[in-house]
Protein backbone atom coordinates (compact mmCIF):
# COMPACT_ATOMS: atom_id res chain seq x y z
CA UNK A 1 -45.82 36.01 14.17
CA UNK A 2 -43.47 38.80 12.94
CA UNK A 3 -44.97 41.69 12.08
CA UNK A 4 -42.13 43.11 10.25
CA UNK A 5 -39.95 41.98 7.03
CA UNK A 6 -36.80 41.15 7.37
CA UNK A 7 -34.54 44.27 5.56
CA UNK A 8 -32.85 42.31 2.93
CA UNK A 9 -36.19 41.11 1.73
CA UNK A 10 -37.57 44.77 1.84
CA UNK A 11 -34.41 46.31 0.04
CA UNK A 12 -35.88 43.63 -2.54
CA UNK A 13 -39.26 44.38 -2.67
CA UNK A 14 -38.86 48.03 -2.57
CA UNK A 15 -36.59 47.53 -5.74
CA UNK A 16 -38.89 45.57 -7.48
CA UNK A 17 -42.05 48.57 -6.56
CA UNK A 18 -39.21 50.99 -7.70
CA UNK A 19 -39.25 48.72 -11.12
CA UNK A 20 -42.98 48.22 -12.17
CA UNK A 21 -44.34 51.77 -10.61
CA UNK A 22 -44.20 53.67 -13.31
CA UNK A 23 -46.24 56.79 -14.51
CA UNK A 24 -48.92 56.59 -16.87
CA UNK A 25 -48.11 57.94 -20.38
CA UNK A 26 -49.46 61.37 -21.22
CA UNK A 27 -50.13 60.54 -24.38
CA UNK A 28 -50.68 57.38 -27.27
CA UNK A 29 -46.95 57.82 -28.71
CA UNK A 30 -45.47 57.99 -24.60
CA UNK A 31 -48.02 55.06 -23.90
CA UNK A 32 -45.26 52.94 -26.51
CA UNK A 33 -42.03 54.14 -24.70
CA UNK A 34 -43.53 53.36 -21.42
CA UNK A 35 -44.51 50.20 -22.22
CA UNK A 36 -41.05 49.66 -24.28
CA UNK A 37 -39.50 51.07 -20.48
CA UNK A 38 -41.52 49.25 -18.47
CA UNK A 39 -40.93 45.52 -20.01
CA UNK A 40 -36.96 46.33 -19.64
CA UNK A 41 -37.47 47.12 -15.97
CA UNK A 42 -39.90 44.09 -15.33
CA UNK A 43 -37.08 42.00 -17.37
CA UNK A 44 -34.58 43.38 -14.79
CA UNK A 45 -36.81 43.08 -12.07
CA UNK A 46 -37.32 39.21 -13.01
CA UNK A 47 -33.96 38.67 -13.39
CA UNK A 48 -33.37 40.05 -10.02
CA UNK A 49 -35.40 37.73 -8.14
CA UNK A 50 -35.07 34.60 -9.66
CA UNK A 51 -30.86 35.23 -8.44
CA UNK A 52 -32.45 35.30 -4.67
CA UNK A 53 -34.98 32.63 -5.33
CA UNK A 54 -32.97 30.23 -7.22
CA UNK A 55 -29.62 30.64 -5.88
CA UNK A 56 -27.36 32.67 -3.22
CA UNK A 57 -29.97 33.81 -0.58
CA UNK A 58 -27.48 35.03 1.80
CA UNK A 59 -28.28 38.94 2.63
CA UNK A 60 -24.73 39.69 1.03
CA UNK A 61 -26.30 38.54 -1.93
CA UNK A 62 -29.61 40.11 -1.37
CA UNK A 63 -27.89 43.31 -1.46
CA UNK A 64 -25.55 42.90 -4.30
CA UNK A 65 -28.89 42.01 -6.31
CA UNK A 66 -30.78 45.09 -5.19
CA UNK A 67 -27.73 47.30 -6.34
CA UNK A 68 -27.78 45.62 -9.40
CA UNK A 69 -31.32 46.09 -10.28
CA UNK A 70 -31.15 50.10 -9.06
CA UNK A 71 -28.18 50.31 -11.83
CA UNK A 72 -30.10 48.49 -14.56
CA UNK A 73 -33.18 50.52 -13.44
CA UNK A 74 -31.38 53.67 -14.11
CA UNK A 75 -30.57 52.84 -17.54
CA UNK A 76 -34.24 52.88 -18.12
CA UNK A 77 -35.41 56.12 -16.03
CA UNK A 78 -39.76 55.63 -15.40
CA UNK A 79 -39.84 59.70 -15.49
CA UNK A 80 -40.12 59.78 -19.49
CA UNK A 81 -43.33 59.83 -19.99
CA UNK A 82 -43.49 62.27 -16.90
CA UNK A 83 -41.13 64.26 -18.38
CA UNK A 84 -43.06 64.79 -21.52
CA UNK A 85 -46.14 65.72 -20.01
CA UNK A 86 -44.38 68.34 -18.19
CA UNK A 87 -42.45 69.76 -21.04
CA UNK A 88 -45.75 69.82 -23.46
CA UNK A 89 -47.33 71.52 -20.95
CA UNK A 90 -44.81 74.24 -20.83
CA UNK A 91 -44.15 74.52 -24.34
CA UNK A 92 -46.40 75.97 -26.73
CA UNK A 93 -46.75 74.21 -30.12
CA UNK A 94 -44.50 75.50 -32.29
CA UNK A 95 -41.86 74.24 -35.56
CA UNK A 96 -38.41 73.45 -34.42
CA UNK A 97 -35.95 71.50 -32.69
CA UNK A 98 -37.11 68.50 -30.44
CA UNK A 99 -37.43 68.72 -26.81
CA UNK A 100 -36.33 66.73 -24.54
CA UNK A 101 -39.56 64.87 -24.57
CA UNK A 102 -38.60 63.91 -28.20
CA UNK A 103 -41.32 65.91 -29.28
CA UNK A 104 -40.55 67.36 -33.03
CA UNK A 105 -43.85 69.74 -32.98
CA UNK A 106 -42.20 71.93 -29.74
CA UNK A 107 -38.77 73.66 -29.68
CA UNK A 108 -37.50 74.71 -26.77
CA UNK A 109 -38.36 77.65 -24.58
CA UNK A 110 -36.94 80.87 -26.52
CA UNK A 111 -34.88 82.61 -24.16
């Protein structure tokens, strides 16, 4: 018995943990993006393996697949709803421009 996976196979897996992993929103309106984020990812995740599973398996291919997942994955970052939580935390409630969490009810830090 091997007690070990083979590396392509873990590049894949690790890619596909990378994909679903996600924070929790820190609040109802981030729970919407993160779901909205999250089914992308799972999409890209899907489409990902069923290349290996239903075609080229060779670990060229395996790799080129991984790659192509990180870059789809990166069009859809997981650290939103992180990112929020962090910058309502930091930022007292106040009128003005949005944050970068999106959020209309905080401008930024006055400085």
């Amino acid at each position: 018995m091997q007690d070990t996976i083979p590396q392509p196979a873990r590049d894949a897996l690790e890619a596909v943990q990378e994909a679903i992993d996600i924070p929790h929103a820190a609040s109802l309106g981030d729970d919407e993006t993160r779901t909205a984020i999250l089914l992308h990812r799972v999409r890209d995740a899907v489409v990902m393996l069923s290349s290996i599973l239903d075609g080229d398996r060779s670990a060229e291919h395996i790799a080129w697949s991984v790659e192509y997942l990180r870059e789809r994955l990166a069009e859809h970052p997981a650290a939103v709803a992180a990112d929020a939580r962090v910058c309502r935390a930091a930022a007292p409630a106040r009128p003005g421009p949005r944050c970068a969490c999106g959020d209309a009810r905080r401008g930024p830090a006055a400085g």
